[in-house]
C-alpha atoms as a PDB file:
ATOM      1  CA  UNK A   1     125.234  -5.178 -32.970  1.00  0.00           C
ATOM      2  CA  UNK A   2     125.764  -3.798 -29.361  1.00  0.00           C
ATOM      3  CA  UNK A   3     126.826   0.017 -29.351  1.00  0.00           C
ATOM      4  CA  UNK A   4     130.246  -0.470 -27.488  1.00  0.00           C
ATOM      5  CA  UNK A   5     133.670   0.091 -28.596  1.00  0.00           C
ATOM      6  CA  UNK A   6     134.878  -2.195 -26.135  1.00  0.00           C
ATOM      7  CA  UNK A   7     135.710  -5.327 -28.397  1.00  0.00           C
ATOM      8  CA  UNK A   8     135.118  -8.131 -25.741  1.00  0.00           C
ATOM      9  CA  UNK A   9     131.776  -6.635 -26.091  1.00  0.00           C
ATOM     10  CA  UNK A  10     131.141  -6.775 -29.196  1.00  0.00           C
ATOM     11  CA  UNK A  11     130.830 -10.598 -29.259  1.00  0.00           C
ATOM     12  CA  UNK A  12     127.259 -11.794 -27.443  1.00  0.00           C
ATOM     13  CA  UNK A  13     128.368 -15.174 -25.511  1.00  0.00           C
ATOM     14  CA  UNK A  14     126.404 -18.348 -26.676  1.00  0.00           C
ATOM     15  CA  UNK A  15     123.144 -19.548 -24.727  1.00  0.00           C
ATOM     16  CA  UNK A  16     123.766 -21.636 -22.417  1.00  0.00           C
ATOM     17  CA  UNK A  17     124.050 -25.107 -23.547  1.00  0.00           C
ATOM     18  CA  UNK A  18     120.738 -27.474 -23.841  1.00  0.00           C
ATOM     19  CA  UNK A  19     121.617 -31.356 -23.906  1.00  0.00           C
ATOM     20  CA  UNK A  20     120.448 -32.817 -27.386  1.00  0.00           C
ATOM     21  CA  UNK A  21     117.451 -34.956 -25.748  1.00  0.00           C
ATOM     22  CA  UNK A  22     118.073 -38.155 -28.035  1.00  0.00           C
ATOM     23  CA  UNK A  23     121.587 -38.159 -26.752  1.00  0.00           C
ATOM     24  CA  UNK A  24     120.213 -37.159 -23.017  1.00  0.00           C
ATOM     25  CA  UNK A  25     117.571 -40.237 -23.314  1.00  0.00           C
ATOM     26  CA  UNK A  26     121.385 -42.678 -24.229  1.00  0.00           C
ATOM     27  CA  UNK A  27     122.726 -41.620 -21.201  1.00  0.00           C
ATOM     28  CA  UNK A  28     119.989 -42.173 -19.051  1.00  0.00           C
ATOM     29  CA  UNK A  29     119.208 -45.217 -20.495  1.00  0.00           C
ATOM     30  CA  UNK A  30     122.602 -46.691 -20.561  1.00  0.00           C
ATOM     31  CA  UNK A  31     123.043 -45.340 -16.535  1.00  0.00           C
ATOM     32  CA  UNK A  32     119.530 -46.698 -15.187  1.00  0.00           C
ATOM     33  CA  UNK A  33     118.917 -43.408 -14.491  1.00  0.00           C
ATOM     34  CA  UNK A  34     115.092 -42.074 -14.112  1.00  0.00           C
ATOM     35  CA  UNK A  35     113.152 -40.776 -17.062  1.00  0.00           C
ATOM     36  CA  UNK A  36     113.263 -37.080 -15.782  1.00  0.00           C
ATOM     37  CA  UNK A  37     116.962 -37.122 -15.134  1.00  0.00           C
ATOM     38  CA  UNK A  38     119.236 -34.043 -16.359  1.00  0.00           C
ATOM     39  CA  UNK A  39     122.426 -33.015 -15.657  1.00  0.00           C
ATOM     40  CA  UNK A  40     123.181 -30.477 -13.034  1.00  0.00           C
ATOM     41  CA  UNK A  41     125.936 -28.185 -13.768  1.00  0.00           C
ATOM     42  CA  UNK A  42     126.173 -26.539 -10.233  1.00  0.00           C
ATOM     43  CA  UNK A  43     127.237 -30.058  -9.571  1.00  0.00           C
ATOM     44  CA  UNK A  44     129.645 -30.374 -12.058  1.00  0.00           C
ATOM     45  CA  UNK A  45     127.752 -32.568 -14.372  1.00  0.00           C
ATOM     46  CA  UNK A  46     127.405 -32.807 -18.239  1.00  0.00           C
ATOM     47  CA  UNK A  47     125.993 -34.822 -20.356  1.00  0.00           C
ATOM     48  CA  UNK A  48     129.039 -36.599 -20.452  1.00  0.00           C
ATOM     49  CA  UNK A  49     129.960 -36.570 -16.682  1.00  0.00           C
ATOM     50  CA  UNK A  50     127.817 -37.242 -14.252  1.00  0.00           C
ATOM     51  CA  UNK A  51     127.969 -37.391 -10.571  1.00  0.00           C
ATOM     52  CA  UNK A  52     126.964 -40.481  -8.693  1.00  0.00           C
ATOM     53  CA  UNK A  53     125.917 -40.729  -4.962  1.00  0.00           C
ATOM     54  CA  UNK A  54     127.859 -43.154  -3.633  1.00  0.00           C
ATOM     55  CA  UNK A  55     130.776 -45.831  -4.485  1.00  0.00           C
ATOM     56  CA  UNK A  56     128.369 -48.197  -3.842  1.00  0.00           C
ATOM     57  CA  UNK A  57     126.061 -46.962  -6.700  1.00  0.00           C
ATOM     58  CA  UNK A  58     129.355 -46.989  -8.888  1.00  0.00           C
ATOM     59  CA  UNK A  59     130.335 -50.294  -8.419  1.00  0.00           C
ATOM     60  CA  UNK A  60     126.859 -51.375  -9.126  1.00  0.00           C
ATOM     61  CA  UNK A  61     127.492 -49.615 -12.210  1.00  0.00           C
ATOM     62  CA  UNK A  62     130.620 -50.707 -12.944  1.00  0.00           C
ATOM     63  CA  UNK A  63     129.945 -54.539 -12.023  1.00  0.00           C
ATOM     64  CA  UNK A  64     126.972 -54.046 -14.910  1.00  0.00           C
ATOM     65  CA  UNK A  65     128.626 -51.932 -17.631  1.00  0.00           C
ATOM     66  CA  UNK A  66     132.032 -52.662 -16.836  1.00  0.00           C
ATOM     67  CA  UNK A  67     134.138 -49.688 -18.267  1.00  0.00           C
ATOM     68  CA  UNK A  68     137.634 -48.059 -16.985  1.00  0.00           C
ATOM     69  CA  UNK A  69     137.924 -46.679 -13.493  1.00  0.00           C
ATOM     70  CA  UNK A  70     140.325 -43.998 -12.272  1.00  0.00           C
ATOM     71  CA  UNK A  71     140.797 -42.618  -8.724  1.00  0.00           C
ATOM     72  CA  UNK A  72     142.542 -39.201  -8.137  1.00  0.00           C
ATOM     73  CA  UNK A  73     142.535 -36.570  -5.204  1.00  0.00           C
ATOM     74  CA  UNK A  74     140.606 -33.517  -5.790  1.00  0.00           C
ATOM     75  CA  UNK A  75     139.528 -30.273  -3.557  1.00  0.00           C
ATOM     76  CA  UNK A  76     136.086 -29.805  -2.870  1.00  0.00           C
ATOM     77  CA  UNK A  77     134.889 -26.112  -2.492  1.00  0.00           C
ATOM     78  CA  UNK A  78     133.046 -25.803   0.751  1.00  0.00           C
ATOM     79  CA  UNK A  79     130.917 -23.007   2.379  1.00  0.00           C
ATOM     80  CA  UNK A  80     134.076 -22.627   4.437  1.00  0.00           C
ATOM     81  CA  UNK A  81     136.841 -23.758   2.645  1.00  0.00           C
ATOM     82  CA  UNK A  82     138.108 -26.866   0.841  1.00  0.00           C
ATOM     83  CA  UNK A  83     138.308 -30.385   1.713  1.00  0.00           C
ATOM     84  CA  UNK A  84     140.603 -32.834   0.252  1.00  0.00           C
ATOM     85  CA  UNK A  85     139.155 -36.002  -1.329  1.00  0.00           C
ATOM     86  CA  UNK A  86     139.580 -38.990  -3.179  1.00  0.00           C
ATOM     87  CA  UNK A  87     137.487 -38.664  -6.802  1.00  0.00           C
ATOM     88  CA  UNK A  88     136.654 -42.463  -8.366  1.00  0.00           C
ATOM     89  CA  UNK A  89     135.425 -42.334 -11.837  1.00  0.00           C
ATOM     90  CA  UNK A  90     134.007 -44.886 -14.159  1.00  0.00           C
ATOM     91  CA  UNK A  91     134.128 -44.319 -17.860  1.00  0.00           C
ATOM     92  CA  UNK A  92     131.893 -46.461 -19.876  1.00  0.00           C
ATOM     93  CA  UNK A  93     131.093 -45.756 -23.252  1.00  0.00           C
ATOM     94  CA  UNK A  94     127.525 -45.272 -24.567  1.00  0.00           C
ATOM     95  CA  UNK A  95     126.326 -46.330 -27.878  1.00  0.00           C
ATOM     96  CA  UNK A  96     125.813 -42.965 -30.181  1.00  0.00           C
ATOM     97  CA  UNK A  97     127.452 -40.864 -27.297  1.00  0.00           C
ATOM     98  CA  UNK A  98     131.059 -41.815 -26.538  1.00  0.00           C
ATOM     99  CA  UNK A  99     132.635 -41.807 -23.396  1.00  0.00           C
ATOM    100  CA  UNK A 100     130.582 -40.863 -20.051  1.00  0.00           C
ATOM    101  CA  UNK A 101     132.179 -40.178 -17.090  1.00  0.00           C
ATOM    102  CA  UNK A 102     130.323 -41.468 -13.866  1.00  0.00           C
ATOM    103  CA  UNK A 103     132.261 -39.878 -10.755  1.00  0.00           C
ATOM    104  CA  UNK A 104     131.634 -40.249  -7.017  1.00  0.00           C
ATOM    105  CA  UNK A 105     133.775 -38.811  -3.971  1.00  0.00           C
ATOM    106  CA  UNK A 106     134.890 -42.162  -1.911  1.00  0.00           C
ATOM    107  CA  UNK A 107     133.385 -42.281   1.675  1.00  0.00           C
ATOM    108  CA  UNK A 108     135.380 -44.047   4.248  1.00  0.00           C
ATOM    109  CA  UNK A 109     131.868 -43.966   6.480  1.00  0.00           C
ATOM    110  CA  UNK A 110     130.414 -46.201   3.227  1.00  0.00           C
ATOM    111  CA  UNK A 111     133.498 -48.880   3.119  1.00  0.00           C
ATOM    112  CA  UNK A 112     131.666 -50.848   5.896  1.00  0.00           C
ATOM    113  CA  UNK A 113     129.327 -52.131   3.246  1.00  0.00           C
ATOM    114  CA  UNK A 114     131.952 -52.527   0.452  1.00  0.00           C
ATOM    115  CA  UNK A 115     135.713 -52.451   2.247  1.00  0.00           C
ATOM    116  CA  UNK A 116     138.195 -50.824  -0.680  1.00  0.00           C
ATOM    117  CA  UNK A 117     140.372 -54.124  -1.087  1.00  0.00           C
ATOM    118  CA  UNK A 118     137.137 -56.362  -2.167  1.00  0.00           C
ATOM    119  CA  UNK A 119     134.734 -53.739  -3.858  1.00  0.00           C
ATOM    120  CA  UNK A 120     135.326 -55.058  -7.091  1.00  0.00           C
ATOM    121  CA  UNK A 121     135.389 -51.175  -8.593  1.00  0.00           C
ATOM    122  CA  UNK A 122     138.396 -50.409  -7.013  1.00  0.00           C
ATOM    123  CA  UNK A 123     139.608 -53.789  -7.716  1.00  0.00           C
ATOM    124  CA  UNK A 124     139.943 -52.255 -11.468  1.00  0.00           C
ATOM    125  CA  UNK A 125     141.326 -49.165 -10.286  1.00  0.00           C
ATOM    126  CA  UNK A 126     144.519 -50.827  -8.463  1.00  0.00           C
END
């Protein structure tokens, strides 16, 4: 036991957590994803939320797996200061896992390949 009276001290804090790789291998099997894929938490990532480059890539997801989709604003930290932005999110479910969250920031600059009122993703989020 640590010598310290202080008792916020006293308790060591958990390791940081290590994805179960069974459940890891699920996710990145259900997703398409690469072999080496992890989640990244700098990135805000889990094993159960995971961020996605592009709506594009999400709707390609979602037009595959199907699942629910939500869209909410958000503030992005940047290097100097925060941005506003629109969040989409799919939520599928994956067998021996539960529900995954697979989130993307919407890109106005991308809507030339997918405009908002036909990408069938957002579609399902209307």
């Amino acid at each position: 036991m640590p010598e310290t009276t202080d008792p916020l001290r006293l308790i060591e804090p958990p390791p940081p957590a290590v994805p179960d790789e069974q459940l890891l291998a699920k996710v990145r099997a259900a997703l398409g994803f690469a072999h080496g894929w992890t989640p990244i938490p700098e990135l805000g990532e889990s094993l159960t939320r995971v961020l996605i480059w592009s709506q594009l890539e999400l709707n390609d997801l979602y037009e595959r797996l199907g699942g629910a989709v939500a869209v909410r604003p958000v503030q992005r930290p940047l290097s100097d200061g925060v941005v506003a932005a629109e969040e989409v999110t799919l939520t599928v479910v994956v067998e021996g896992v539960g529900p995954v969250e697979v989130f993307t920031d919407w890109c106005e600059d991308l809507a030339k390949y997918g405009p908002r009122d036909q990408l069938p993703l957002m579609c399902a989020a209307a």
